[in-house]
C-alpha atoms as a PDB file:
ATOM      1  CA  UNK A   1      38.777 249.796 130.163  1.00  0.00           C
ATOM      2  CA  UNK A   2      38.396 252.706 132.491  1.00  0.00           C
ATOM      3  CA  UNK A   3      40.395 255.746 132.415  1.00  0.00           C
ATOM      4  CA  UNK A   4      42.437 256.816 135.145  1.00  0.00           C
ATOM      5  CA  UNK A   5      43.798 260.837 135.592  1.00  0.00           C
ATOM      6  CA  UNK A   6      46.608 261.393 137.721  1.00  0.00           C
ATOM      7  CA  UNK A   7      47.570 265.278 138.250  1.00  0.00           C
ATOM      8  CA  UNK A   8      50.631 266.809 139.958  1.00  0.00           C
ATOM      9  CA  UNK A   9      50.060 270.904 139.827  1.00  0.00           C
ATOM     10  CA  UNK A  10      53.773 271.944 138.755  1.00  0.00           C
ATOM     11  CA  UNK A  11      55.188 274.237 141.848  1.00  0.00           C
ATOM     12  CA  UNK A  12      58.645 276.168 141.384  1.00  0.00           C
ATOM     13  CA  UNK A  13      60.837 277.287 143.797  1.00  0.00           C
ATOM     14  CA  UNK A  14      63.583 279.975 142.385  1.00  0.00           C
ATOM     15  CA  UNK A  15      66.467 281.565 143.751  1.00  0.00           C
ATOM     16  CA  UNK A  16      69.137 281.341 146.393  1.00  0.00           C
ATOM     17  CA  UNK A  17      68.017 278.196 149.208  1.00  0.00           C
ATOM     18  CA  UNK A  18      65.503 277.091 146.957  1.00  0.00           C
ATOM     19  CA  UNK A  19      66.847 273.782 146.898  1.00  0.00           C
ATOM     20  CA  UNK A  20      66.774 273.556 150.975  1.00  0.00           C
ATOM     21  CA  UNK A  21      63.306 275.554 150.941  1.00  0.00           C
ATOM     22  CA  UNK A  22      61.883 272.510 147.800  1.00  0.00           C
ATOM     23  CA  UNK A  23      63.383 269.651 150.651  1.00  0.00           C
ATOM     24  CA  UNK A  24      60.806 271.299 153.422  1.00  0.00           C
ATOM     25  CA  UNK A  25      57.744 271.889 151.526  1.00  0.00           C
ATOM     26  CA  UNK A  26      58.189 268.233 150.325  1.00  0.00           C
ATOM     27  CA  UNK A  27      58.799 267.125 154.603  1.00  0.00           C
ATOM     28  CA  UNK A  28      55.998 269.357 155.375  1.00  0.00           C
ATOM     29  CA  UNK A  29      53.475 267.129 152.765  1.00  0.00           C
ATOM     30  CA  UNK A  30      54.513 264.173 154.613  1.00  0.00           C
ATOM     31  CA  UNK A  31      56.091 262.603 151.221  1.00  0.00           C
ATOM     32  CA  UNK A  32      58.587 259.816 152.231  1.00  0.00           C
ATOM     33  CA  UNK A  33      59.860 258.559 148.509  1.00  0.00           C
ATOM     34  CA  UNK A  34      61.087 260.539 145.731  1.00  0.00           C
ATOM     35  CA  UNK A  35      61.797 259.589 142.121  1.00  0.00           C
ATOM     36  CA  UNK A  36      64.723 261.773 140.945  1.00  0.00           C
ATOM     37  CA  UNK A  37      64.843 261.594 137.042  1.00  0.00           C
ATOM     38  CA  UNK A  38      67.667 263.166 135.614  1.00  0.00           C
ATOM     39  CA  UNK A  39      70.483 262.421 133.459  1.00  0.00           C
ATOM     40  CA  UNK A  40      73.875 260.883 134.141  1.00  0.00           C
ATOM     41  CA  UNK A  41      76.071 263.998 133.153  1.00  0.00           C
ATOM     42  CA  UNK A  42      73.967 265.932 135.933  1.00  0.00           C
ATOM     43  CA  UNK A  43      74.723 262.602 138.052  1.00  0.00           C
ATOM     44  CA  UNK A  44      78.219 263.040 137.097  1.00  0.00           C
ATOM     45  CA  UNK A  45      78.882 266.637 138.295  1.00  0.00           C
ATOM     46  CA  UNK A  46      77.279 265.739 141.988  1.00  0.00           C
ATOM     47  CA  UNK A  47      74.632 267.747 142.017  1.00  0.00           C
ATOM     48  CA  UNK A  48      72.418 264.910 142.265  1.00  0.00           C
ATOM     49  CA  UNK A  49      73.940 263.303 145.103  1.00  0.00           C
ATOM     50  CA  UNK A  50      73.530 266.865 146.847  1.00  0.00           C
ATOM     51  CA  UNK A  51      69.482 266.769 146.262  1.00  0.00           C
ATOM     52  CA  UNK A  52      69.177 263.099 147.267  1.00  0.00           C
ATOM     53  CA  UNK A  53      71.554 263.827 150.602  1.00  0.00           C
ATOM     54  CA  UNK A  54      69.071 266.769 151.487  1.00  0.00           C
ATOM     55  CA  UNK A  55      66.388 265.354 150.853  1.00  0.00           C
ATOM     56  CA  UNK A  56      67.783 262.186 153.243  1.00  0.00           C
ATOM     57  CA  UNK A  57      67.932 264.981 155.763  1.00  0.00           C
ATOM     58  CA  UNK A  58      64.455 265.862 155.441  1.00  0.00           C
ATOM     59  CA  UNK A  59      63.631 262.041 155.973  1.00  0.00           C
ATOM     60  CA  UNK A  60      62.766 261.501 151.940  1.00  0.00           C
ATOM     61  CA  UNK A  61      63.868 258.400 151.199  1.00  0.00           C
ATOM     62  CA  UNK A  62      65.456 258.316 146.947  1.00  0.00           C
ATOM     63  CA  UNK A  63      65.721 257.032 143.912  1.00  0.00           C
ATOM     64  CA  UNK A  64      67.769 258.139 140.953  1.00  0.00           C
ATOM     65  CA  UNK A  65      67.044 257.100 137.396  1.00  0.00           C
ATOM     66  CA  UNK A  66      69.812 258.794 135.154  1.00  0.00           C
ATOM     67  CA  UNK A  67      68.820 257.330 131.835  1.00  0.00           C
ATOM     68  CA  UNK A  68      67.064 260.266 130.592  1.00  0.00           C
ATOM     69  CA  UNK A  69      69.016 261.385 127.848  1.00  0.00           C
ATOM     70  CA  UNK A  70      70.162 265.049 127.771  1.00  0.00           C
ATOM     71  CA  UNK A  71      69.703 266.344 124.104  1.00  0.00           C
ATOM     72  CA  UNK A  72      66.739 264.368 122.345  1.00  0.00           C
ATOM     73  CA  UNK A  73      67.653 263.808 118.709  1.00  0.00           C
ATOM     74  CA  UNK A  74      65.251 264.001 116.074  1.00  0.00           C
ATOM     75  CA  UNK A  75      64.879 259.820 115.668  1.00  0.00           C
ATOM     76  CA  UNK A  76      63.882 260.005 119.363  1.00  0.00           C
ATOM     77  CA  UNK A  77      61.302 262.813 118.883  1.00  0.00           C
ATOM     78  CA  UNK A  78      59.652 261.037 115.586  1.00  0.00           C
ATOM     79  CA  UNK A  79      57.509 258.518 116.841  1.00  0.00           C
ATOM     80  CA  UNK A  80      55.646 260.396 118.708  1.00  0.00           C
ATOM     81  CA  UNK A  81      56.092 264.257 116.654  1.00  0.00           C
ATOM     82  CA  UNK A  82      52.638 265.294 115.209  1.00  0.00           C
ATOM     83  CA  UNK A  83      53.341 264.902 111.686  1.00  0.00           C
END
């Protein structure tokens, strides 16, 4: 079996328009598909259908996956805590 690395340097945007400023960069790369991963209080509250609407503006085509759960709990943490 071979091994495979896949890397995605971490970029932030902060501040006031960062969210419309994050929508360009990710036009300006030529990216067409996002994965948004969130969870479905954030869904909830519509600032998720905000992001995916701007980033439809900016031609980037969305997915949402809302099962990410918003507090993990120590039995979620467990199998994989370095005990």
């Amino acid at each position: 079996m071979s091994t495979t690395i896949f890397f995605i340097p971490s970029v932030n945007l902060m501040g006031a328009g960062c969210l419309k400023d994050a929508a360009a960069d990710i036009q300006s790369k030529g990216w067409r598909k996002a994965l948004v991963v969130t969870d479905a209080p954030l869904v909830r509250t519509g600032l998720v259908a905000k992001v995916t609407e701007l980033l439809g503006t900016h031609g980037v085509t969305s997915v949402v996956f809302d099962g990410v759960k918003p507090t993990p709990t120590w039995p979620m943490w467990r199998p994989v805590w370095p005990c």
